[in-house]
C-alpha atoms as a PDB file:
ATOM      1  CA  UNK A   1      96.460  95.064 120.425  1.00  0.00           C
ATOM      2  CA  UNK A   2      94.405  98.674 119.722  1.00  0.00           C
ATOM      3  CA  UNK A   3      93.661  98.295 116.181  1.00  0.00           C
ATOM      4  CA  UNK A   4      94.554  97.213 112.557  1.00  0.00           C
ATOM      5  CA  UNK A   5      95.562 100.667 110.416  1.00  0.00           C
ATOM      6  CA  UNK A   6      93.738  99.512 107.171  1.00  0.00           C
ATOM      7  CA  UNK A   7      95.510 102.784 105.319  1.00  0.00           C
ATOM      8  CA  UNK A   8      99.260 101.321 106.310  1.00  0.00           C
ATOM      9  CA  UNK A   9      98.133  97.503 106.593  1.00  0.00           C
ATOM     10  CA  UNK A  10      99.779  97.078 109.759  1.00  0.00           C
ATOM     11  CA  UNK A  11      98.990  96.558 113.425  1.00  0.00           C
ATOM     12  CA  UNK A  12      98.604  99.442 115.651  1.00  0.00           C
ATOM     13  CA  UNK A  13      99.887  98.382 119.110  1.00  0.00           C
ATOM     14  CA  UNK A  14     102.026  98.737 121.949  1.00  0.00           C
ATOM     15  CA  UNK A  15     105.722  98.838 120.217  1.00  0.00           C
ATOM     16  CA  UNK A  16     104.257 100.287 117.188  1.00  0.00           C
ATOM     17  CA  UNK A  17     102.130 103.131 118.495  1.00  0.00           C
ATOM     18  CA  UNK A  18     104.735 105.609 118.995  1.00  0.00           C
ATOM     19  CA  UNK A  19     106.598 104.965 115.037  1.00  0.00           C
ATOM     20  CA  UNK A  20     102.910 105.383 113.830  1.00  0.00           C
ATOM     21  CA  UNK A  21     101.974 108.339 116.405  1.00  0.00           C
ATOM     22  CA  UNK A  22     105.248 110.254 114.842  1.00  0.00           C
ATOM     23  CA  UNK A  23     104.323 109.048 111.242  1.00  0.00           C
ATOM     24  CA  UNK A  24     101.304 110.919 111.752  1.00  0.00           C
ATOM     25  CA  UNK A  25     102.716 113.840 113.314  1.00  0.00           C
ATOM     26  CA  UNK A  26     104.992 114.605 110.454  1.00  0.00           C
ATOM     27  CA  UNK A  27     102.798 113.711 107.937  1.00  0.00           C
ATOM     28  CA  UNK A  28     100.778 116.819 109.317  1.00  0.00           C
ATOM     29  CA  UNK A  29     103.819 118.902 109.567  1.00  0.00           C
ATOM     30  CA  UNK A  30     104.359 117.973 105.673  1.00  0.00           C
ATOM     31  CA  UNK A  31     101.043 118.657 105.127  1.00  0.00           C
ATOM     32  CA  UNK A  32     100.779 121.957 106.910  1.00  0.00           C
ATOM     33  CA  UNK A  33     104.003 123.089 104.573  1.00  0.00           C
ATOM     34  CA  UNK A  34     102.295 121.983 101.668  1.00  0.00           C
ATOM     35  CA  UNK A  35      99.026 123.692 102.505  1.00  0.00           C
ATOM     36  CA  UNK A  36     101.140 127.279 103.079  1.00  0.00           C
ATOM     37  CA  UNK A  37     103.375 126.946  99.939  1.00  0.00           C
ATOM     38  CA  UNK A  38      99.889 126.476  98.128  1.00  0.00           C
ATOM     39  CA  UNK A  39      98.610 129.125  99.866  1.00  0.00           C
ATOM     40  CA  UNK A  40     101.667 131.336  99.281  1.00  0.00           C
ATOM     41  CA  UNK A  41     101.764 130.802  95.414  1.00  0.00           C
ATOM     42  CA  UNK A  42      97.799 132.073  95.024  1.00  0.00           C
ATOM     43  CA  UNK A  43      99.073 135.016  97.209  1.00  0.00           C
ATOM     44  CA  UNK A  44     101.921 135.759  94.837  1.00  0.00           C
ATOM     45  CA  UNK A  45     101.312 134.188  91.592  1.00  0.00           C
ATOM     46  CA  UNK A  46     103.867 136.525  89.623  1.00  0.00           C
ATOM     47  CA  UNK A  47     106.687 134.784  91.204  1.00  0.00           C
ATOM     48  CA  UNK A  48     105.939 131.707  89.615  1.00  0.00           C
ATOM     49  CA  UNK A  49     106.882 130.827  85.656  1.00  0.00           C
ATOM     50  CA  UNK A  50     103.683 128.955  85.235  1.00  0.00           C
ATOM     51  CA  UNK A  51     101.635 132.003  85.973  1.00  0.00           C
ATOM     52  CA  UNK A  52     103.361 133.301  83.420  1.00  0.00           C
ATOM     53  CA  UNK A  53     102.756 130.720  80.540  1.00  0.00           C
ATOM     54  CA  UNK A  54      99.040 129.505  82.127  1.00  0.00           C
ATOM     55  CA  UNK A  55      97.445 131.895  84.662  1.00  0.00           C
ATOM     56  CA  UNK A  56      94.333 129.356  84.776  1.00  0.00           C
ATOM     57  CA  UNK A  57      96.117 126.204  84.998  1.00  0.00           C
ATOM     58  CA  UNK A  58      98.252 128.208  87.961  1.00  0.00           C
ATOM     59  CA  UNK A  59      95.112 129.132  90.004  1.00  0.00           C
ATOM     60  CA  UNK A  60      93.336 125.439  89.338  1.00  0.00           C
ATOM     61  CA  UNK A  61      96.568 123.554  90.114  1.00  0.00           C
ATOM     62  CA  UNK A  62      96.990 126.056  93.404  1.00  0.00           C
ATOM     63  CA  UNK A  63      93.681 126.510  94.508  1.00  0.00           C
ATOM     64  CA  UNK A  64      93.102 122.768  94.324  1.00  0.00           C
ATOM     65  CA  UNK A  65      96.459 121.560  96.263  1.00  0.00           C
ATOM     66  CA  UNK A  66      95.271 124.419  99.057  1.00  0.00           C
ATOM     67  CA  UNK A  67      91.999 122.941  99.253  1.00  0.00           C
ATOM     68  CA  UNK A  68      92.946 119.754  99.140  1.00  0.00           C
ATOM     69  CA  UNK A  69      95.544 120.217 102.085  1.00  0.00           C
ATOM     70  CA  UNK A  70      93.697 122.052 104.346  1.00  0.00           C
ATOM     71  CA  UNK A  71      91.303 119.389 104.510  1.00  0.00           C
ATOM     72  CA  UNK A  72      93.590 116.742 105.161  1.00  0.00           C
ATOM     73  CA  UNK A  73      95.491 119.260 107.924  1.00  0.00           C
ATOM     74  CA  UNK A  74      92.085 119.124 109.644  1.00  0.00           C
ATOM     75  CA  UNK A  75      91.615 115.077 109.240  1.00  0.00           C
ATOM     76  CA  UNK A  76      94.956 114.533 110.455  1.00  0.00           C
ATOM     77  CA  UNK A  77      95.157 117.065 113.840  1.00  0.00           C
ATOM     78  CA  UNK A  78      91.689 115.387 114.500  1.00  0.00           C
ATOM     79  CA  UNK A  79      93.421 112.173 114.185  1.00  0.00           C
ATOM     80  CA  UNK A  80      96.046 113.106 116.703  1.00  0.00           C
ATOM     81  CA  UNK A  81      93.951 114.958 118.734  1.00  0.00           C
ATOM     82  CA  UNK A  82      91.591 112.065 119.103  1.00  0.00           C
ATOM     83  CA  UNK A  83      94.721 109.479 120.159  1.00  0.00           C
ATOM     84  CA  UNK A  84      96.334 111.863 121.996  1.00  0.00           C
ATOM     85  CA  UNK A  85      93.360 111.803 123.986  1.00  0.00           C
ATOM     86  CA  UNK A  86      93.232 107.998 124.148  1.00  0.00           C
ATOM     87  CA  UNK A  87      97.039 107.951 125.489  1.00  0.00           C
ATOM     88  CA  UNK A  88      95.528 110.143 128.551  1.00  0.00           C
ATOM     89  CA  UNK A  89      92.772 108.611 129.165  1.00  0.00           C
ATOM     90  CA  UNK A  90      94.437 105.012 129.003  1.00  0.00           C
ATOM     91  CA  UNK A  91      92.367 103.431 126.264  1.00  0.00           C
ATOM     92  CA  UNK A  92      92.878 101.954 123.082  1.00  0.00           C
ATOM     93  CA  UNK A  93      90.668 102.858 119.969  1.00  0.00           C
ATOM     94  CA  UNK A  94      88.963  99.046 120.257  1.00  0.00           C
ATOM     95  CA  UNK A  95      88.367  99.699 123.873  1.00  0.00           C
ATOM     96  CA  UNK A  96      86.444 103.055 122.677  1.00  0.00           C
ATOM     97  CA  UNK A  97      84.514 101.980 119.893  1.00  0.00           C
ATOM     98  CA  UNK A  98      83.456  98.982 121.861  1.00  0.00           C
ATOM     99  CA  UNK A  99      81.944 101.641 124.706  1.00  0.00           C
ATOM    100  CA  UNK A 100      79.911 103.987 122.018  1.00  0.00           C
ATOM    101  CA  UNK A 101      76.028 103.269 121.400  1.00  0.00           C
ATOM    102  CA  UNK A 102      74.698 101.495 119.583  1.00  0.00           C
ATOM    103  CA  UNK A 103      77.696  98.953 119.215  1.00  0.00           C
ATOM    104  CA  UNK A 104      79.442  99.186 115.664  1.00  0.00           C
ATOM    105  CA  UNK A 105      78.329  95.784 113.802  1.00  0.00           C
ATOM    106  CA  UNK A 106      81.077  93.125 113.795  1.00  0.00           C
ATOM    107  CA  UNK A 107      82.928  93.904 116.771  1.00  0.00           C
ATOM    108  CA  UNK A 108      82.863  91.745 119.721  1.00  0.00           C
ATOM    109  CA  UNK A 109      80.104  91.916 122.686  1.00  0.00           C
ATOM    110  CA  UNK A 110      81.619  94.033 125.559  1.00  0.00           C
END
């Protein structure tokens, strides 16, 4: 057992690590497309019809989808970073929040 993903309400372990380890992976690649077609449409805005109609809706709708996946490109390569760095080092997330100080509250003594 490592952990319990609260976001997917399932059990992060042994035979389902690697399903959730690519889940994560392409939901970063998806992101990362998202995040340059955002970025993309505030570079060239004339390309796209609702420029045309709404300029200001076009660079709030844009601006805030390029925002809001950049940030999420960072949370989730920090996420894989993070376990990619538990799969070398041969720990499981319980095993490394258990070993930080102070000790998170309701987790089990060492």
């Amino acid at each position: 057992f490592d952990h319990r993903c609260r976001y997917l309400n399932v059990c992060v372990a042994g035979r389902t690590y690697k399903p959730w380890y690519a889940f994560v992976a392409f939901l970063l690649a998806l992101v990362v497309i998202c995040g340059f077609a955002s970025v993309h449409a505030l570079v060239e805005p004339l390309r796209h019809n609702l420029h045309d109609y709404h300029p200001t809706a076009f660079f709030i709708i844009m601006g805030s989808a390029a925002v809001v996946s950049n940030i999420e490109v960072l949370f989730l390569f920090l996420l894989l970073a993070q376990h990619s760095y538990f799969c070398l080092a041969g720990v499981t997330t319980l095993e490394f929040i258990k070993d930080q100080d102070p000790p998170f509250p309701g987790l089990p003594p060492k």
